[in-house]
N, C-alpha and C. Protein backbone atom coordinates (compact mmCIF):
# COMPACT_ATOMS: atom_id res chain seq x y z
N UNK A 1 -22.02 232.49 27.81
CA UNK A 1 -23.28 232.03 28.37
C UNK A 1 -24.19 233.22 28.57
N UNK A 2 -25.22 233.44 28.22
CA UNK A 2 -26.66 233.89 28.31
C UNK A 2 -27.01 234.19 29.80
N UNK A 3 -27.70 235.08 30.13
CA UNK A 3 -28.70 235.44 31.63
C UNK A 3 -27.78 235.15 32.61
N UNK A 4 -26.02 235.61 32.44
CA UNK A 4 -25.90 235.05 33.75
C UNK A 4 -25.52 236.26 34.40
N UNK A 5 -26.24 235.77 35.80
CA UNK A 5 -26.22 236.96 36.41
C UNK A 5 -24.53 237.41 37.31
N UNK A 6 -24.25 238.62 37.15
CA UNK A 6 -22.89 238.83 37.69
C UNK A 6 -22.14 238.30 39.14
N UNK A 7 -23.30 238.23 39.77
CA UNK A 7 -22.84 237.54 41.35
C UNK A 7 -23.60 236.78 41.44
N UNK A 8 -23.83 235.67 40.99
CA UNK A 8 -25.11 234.81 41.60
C UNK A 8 -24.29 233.83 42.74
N UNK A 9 -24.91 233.70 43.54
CA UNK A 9 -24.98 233.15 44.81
C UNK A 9 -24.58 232.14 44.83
N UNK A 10 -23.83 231.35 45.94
CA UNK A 10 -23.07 230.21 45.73
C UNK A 10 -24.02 229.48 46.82
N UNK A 11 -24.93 228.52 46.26
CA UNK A 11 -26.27 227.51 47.14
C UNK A 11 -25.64 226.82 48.23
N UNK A 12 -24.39 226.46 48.21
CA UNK A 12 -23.60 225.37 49.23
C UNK A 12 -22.46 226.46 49.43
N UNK A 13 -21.81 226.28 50.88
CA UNK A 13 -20.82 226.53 50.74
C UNK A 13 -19.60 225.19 50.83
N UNK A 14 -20.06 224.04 50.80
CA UNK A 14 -19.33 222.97 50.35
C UNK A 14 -18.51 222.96 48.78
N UNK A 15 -17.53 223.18 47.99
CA UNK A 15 -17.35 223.11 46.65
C UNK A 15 -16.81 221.39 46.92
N UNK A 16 -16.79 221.01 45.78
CA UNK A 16 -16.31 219.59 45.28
C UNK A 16 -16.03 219.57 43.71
N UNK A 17 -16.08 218.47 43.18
CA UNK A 17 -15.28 217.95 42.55
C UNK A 17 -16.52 217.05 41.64
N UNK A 18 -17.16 217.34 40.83
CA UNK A 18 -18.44 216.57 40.24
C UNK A 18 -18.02 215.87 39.00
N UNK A 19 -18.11 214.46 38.69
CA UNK A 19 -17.96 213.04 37.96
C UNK A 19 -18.98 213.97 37.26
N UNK A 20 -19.00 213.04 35.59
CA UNK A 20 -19.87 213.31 34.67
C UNK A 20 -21.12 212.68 34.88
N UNK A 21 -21.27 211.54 35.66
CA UNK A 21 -22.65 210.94 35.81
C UNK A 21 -23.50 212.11 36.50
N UNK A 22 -23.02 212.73 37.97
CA UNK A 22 -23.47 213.73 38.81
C UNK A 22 -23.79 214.90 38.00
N UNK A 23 -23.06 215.51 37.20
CA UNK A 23 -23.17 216.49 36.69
C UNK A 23 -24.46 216.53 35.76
N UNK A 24 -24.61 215.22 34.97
CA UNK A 24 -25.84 214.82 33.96
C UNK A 24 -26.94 214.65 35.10
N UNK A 25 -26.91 213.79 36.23
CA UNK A 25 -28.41 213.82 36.88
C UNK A 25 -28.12 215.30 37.55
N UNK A 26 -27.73 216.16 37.57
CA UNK A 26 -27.74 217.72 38.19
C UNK A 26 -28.58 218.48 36.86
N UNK A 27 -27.65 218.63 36.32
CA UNK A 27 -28.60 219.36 34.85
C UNK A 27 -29.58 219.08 34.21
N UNK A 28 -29.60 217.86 33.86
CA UNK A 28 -31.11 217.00 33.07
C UNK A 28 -30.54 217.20 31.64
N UNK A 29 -28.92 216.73 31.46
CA UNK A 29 -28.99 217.01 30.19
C UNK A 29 -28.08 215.70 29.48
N UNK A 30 -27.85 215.91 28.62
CA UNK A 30 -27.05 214.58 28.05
C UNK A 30 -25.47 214.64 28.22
N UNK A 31 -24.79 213.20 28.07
CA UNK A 31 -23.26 213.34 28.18
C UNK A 31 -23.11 214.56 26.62
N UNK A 32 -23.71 213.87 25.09
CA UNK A 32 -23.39 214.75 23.90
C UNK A 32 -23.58 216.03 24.19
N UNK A 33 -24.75 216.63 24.55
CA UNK A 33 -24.96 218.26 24.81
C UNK A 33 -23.91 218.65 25.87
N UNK A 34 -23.46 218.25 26.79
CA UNK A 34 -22.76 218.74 27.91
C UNK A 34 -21.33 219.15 26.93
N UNK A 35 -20.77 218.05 26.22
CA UNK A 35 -19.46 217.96 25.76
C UNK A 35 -19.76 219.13 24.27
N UNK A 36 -20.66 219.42 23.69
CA UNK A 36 -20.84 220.29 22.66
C UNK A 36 -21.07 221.57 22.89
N UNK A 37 -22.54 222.07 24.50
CA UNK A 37 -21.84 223.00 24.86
C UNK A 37 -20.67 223.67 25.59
N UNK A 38 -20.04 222.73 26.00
CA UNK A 38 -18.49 223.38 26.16
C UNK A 38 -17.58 223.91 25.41
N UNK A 39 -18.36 223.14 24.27
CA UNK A 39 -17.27 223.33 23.07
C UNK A 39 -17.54 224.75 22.79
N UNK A 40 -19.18 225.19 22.61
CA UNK A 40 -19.42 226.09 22.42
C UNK A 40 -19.33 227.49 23.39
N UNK A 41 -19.11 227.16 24.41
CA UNK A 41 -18.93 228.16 25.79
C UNK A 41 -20.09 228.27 26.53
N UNK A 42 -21.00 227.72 26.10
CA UNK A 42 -22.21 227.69 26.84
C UNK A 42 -22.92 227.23 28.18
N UNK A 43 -21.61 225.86 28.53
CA UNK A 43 -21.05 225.34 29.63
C UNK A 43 -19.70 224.95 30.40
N UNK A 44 -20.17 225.33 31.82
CA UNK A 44 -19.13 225.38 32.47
C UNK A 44 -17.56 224.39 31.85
N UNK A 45 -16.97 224.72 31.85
CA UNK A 45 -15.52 223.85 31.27
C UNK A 45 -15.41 222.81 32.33
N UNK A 46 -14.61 221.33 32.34
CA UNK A 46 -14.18 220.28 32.47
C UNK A 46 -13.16 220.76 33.25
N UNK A 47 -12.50 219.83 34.20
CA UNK A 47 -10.84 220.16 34.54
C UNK A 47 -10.83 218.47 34.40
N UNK A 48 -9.22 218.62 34.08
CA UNK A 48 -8.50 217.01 34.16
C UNK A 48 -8.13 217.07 35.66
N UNK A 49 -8.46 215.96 35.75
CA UNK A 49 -8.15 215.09 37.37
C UNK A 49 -7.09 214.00 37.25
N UNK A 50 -6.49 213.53 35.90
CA UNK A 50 -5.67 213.03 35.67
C UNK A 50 -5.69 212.28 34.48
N UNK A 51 -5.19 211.38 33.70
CA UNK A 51 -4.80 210.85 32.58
C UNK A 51 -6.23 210.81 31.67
N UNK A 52 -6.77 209.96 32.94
CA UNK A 52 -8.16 209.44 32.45
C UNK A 52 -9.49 209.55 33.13
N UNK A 53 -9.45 210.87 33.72
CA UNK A 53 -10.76 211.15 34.60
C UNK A 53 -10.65 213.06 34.16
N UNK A 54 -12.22 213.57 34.56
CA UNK A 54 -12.50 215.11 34.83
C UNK A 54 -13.14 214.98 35.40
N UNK A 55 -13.27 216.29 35.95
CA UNK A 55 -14.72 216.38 36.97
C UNK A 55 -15.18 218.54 36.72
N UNK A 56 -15.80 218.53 37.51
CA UNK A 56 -16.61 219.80 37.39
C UNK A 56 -16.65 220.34 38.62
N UNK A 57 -16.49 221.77 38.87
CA UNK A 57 -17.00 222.80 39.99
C UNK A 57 -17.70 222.76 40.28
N UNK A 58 -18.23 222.20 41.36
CA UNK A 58 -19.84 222.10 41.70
C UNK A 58 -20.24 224.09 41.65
N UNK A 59 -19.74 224.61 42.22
CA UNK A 59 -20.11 226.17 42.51
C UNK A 59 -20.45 226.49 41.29
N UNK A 60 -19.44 226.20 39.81
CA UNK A 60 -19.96 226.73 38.48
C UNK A 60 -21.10 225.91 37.76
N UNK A 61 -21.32 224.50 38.21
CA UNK A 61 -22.75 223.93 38.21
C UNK A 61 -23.56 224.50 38.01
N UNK A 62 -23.78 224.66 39.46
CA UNK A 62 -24.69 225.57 40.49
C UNK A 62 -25.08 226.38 39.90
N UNK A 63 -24.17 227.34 39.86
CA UNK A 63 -23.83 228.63 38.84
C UNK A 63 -24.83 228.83 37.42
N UNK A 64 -24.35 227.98 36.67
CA UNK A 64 -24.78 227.54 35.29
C UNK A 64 -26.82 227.23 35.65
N UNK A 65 -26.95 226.34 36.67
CA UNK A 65 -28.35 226.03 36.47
C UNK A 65 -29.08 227.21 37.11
N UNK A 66 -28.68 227.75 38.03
CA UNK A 66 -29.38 229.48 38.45
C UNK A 66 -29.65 230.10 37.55
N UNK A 67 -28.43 230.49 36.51
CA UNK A 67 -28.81 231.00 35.50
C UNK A 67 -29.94 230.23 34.35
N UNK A 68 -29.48 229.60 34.29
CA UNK A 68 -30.71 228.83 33.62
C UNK A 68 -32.27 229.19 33.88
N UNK A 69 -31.97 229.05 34.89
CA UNK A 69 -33.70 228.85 35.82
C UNK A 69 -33.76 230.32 35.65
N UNK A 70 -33.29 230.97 35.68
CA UNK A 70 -33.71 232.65 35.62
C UNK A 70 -33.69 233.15 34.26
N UNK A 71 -33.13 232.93 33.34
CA UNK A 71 -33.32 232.77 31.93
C UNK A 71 -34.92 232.14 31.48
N UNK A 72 -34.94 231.09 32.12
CA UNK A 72 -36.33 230.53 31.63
C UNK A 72 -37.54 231.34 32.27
N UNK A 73 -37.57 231.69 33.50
CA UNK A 73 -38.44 232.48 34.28
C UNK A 73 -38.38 233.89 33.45
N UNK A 74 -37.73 234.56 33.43
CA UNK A 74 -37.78 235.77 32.50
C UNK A 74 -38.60 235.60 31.06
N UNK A 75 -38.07 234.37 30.24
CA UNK A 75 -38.89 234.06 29.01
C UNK A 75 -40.14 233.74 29.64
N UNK A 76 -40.65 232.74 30.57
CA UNK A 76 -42.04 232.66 30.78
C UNK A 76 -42.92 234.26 31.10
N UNK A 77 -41.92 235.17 31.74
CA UNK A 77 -42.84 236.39 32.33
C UNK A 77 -43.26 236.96 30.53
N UNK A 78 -41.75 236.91 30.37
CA UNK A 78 -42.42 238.20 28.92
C UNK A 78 -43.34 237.04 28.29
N UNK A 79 -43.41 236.03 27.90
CA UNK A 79 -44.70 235.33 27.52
C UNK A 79 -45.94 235.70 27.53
N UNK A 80 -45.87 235.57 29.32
CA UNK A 80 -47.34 236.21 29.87
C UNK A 80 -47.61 236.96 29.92
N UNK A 81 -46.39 238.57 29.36
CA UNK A 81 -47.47 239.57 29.75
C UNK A 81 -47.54 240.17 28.27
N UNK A 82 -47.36 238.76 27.14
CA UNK A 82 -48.01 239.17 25.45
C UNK A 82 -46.87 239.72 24.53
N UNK A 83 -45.42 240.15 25.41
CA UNK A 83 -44.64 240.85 25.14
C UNK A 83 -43.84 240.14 23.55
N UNK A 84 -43.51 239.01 24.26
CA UNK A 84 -42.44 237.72 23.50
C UNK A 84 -41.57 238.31 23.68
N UNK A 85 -40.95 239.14 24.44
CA UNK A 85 -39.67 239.52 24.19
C UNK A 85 -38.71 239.97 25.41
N UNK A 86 -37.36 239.06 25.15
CA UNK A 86 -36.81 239.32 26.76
C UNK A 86 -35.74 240.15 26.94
N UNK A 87 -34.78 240.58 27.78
CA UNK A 87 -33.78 241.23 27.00
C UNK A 87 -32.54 240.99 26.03
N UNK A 88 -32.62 239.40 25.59
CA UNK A 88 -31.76 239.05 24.82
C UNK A 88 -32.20 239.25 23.60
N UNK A 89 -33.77 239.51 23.53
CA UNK A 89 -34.18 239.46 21.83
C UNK A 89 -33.95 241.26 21.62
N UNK A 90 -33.71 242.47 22.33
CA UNK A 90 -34.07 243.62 22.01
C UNK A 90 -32.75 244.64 21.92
């Protein structure tokens, strides 16, 4: 995974146990993308909860969309200041 920062901050100190519905209205992303970037490492991994259920770390959620949001904020700055370029392109 991309922009993630080495200690980023844990928003709750509650952890749980996040269903795939929760996890999709948390991210804004689809059941297909969720299950493809995992495949790819791009998102947090699944745990089995048993035969026929998983769920998710809320903390590596969390985790995952911080980085996100700071990934995208970095691309908007170098945008604006004409650059195009962030430190993943150089």
């Amino acid at each position: 995974m991309e922009c993630i920062p080495p200690h980023a901050p844990r928003p709750s100190p509650i952890r749980m146990i996040l269903r795939l519905p929760e996890v999709i209205r948390r991210c804004g992303i689809s059941r297909s993308t969720i299950y493809e970037w995992m495949k790819d490492g791009r998102f947090p991994k699944s745990r089995s909860l048993g035969s026929r259920a998983v769920g998710w770390d809320s903390w590596e959620i969390e985790r995952w969309i911080t980085a996100k949001l700071e990934c995208t904020h970095e691309q908007t700055a170098a945008s604006a200041t004409g650059t195009g370029r962030t430190d993943q392109n150089q």
